[in-house]
Protein backbone atom coordinates (compact mmCIF):
# COMPACT_ATOMS: atom_id res chain seq x y z
CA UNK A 1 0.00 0.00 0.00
CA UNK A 2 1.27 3.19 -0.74
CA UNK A 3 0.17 6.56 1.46
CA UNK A 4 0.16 9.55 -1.12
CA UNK A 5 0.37 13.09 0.91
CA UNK A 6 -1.72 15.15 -1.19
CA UNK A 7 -3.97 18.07 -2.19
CA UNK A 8 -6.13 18.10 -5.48
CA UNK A 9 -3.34 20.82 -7.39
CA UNK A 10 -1.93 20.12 -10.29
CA UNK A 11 1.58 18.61 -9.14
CA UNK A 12 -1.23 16.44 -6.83
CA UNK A 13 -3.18 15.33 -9.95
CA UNK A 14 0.61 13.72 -11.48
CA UNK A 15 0.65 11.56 -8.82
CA UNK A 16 -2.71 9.93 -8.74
CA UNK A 17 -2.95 10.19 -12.29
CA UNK A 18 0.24 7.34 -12.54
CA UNK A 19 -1.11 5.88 -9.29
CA UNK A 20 -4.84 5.03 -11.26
CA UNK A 21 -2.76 4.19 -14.55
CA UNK A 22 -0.28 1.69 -12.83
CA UNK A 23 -3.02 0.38 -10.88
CA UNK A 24 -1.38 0.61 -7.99
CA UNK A 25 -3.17 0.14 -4.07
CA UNK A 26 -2.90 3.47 -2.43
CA UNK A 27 -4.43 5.41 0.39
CA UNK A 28 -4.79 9.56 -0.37
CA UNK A 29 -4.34 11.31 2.91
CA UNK A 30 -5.36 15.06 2.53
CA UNK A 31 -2.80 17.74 3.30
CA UNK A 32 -4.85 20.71 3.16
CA UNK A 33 -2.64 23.49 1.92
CA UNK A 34 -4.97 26.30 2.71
CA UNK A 35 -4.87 25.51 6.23
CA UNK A 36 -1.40 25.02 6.90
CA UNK A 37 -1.58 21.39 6.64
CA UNK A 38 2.02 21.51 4.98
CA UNK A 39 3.98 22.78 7.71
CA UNK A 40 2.81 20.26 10.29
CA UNK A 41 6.44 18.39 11.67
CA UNK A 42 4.30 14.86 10.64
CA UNK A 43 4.16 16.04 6.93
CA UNK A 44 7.48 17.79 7.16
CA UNK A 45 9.60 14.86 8.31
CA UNK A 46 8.66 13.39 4.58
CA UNK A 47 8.45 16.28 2.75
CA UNK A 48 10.93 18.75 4.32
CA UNK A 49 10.32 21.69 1.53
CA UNK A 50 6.82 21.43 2.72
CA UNK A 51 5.32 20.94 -0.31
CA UNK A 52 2.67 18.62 -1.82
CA UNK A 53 2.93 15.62 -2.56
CA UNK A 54 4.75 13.22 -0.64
CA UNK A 55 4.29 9.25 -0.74
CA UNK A 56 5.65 6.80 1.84
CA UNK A 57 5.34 3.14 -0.01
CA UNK A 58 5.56 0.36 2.44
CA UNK A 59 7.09 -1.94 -0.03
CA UNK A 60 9.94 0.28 -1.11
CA UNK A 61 12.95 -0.94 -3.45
CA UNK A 62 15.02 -3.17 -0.37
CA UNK A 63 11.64 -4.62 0.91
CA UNK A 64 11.38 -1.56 3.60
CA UNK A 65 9.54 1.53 3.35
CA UNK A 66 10.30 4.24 1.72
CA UNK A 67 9.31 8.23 1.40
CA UNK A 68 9.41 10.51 -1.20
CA UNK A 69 8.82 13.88 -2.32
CA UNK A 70 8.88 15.81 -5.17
CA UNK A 71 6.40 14.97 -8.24
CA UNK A 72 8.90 14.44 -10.57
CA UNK A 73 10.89 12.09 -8.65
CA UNK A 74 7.70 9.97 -7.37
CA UNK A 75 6.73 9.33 -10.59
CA UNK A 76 10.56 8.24 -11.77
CA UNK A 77 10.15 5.95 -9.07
CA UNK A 78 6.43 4.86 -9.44
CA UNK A 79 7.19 4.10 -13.67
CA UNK A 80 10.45 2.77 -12.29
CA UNK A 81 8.47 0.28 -9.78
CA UNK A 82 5.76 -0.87 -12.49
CA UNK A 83 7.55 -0.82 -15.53
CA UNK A 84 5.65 1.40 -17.41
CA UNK A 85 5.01 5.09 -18.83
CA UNK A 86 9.17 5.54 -19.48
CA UNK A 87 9.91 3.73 -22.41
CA UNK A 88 11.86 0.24 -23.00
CA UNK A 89 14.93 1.43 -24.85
CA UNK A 90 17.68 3.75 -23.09
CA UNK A 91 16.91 6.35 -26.22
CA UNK A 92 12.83 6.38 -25.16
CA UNK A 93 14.16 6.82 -21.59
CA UNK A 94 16.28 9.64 -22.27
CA UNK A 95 13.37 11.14 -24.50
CA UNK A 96 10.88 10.87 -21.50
CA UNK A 97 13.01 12.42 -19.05
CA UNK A 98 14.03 15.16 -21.67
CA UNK A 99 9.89 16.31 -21.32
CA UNK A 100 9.43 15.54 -18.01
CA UNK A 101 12.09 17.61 -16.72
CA UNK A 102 10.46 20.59 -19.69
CA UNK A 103 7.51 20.14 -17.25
CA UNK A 104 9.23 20.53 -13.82
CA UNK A 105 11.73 23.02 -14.72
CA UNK A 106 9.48 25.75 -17.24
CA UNK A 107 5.77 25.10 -17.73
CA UNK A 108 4.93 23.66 -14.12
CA UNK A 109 6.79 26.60 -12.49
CA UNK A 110 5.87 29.53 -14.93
CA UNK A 111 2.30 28.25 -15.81
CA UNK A 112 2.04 28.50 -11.92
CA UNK A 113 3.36 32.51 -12.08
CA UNK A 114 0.73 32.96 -14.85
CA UNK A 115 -1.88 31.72 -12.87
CA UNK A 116 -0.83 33.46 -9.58
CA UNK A 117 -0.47 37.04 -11.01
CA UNK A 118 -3.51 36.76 -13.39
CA UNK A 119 -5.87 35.25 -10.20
CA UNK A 120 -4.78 35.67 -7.15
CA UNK A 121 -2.36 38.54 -6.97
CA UNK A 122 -3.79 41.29 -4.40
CA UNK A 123 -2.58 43.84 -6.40
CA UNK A 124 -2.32 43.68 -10.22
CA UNK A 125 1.05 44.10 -11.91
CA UNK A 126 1.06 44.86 -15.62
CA UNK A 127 4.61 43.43 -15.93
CA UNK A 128 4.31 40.15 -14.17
CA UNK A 129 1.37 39.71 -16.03
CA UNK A 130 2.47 40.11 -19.11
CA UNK A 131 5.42 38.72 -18.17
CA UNK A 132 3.91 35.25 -17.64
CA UNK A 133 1.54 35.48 -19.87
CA UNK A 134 4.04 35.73 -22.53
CA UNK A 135 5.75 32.96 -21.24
CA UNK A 136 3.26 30.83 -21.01
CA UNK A 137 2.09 31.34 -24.79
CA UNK A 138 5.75 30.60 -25.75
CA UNK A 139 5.40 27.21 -23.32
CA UNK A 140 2.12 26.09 -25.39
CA UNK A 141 3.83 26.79 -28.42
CA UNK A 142 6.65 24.85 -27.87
CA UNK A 143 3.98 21.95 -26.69
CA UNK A 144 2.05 22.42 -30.22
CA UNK A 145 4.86 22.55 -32.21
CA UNK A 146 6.37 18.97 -30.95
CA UNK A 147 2.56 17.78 -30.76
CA UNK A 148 2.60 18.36 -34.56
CA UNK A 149 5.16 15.69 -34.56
CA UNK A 150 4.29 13.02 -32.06
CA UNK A 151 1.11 12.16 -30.51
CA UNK A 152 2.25 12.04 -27.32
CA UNK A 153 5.15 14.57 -26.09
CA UNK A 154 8.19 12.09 -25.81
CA UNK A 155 6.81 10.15 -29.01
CA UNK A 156 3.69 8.12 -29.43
CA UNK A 157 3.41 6.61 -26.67
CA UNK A 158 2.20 8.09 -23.32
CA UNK A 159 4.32 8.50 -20.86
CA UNK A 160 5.06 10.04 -17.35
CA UNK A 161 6.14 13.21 -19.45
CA UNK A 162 2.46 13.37 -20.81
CA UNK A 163 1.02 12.73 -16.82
CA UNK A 164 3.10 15.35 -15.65
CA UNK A 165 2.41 18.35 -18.04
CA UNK A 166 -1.40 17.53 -18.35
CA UNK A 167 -2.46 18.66 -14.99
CA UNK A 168 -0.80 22.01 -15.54
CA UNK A 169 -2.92 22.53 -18.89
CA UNK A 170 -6.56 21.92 -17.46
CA UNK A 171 -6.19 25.71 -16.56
CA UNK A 172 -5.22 27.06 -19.63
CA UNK A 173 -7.94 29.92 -19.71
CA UNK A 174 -6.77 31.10 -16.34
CA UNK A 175 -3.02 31.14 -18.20
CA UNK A 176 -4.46 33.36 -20.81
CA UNK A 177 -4.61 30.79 -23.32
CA UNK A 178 -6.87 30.36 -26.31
CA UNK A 179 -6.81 27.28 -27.30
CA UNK A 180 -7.72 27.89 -30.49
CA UNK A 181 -4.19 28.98 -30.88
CA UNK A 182 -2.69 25.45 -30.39
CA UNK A 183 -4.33 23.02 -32.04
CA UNK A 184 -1.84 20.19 -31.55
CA UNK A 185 -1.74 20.49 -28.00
CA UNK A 186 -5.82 20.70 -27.70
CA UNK A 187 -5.56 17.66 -29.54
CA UNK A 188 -3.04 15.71 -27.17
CA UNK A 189 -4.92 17.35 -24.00
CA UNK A 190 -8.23 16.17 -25.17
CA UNK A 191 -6.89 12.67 -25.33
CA UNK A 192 -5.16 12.14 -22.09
CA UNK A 193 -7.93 13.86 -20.85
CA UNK A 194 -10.78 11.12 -22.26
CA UNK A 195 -8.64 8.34 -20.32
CA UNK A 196 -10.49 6.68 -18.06
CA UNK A 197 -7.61 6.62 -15.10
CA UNK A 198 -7.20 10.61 -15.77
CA UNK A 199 -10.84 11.33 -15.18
CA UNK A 200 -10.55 9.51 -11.72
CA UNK A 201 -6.65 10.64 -11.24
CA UNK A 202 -8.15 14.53 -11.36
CA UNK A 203 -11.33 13.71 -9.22
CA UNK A 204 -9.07 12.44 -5.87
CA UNK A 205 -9.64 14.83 -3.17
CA UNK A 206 -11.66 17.18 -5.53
CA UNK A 207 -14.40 16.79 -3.28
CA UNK A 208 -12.02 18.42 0.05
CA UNK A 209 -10.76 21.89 -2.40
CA UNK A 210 -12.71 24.98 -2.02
CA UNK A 211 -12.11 28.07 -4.16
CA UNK A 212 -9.11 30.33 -3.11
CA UNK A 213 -10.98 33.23 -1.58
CA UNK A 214 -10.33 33.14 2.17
CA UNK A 215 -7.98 35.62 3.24
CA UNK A 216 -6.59 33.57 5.67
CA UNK A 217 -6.06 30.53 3.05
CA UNK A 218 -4.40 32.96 1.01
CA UNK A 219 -1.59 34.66 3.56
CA UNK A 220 -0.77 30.76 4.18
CA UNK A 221 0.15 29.83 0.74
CA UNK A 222 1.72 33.18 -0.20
CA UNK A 223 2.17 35.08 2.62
CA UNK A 224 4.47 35.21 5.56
CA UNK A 225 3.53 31.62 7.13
CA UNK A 226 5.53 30.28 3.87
CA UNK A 227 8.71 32.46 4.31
CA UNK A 228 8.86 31.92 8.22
CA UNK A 229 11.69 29.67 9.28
CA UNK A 230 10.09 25.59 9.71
């Protein structure tokens, strides 16, 4: 059984996305970021940059458990487990991990900065929006423009670098994204997102998130509380 530390966000979805793929037994223990959940010492002893998600899998690598965080590296280690969504030759490997680290090192982090400053930004700043706005059309574009290639981002066959961008794409609107603009990509996100174990992977927790308007929730994930020393 493995416990998956999590919060219905998009780095969350990644992780029971592969879990519901894989069919893999797991419990999903809420970590609810609004309230603080993050920076209790129980979720910080797995997770020390206090960020979701986290697993601990009972039957880790030696036999013994193990803990993880990081999205990127759980699902490394979950395809890694199983078998499956990396590819069978070293050259499909190295192709997978080309895109998924494209996900965790630009269009995770910036699509994020787009979101932030367009939504929930107390104050609105012309430059970072633009800013990330910008960048995010440039993201999608490099998305469509290898999506004219391959059906799938590291070839055609899905893989963890398709479970981990997806997530960050089901808010393209809120990016400031027409998707009318990408037609490659709308094609790849429309089929991930008719998969059967994406529709529940997205749905996990779903029912515990409540729309970012409570002051308080707010100061907690991008105020002070996050800056002071843990």
């Amino acid at each position: 059984m493995i416990d998956v530390y999590s919060w219905p966000t998009p780095n969350g979805h990644k992780v029971h996305i592969i879990l519901e793929e894989c069919g893999l037994a797991y419990r999903a223990i809420p970590v609810d970021i609004g309230a603080g959940d993050q920076f209790k010492e129980s979720f910080l002893a797995i997770s020390p940059n206090n960020k979701i998600p986290a697993i601990v899998d009972a039957d880790g690598p030696d036999g013994k458990p193990i803990s993880l965080f990081e999205s990127g590296a759980i699902l490394l280690y979950l395809a890694g487990k199983t078998g499956k969504l990396l590819g069978k030759t070293d050259r499909e490997k190295y192709n997978t991990l080309q895109w998924l680290m494209f996900q965790m090192g630009g269009l995770g982090p910036m699509l994020g900065q787009a979101h932030h400053f367009r939504i929930y930004a107390p104050a609105k700043i012309d430059y970072a929006v633009d800013r990330y706005t910008n960048e995010a059309k440039r993201l999608y574009g490099v998305l469509d423009k290898q999506l004219a290639e391959t059906e799938y981002l590291a070839g055609d066959t899905y893989t963890i670098a398709d479970i981990a961008s997806f997530p960050w794409t089901r808010s393209a609107a809120n990016q400031g994204i027409d998707w009318a603009d990408y037609p490659n990509a709308k094609r790849w996100f429309d089929a991930i997102n008719a998969r059967p174990a994406v529709q529940r992977g997205v749905e996990v927790l779903a029912n515990l998130r409540k729309p970012l308007v409570d002051d308080k929730a707010k100061e907690v994930l991008f105020g002070k509380t996050q800056y002071s020393k843990k």
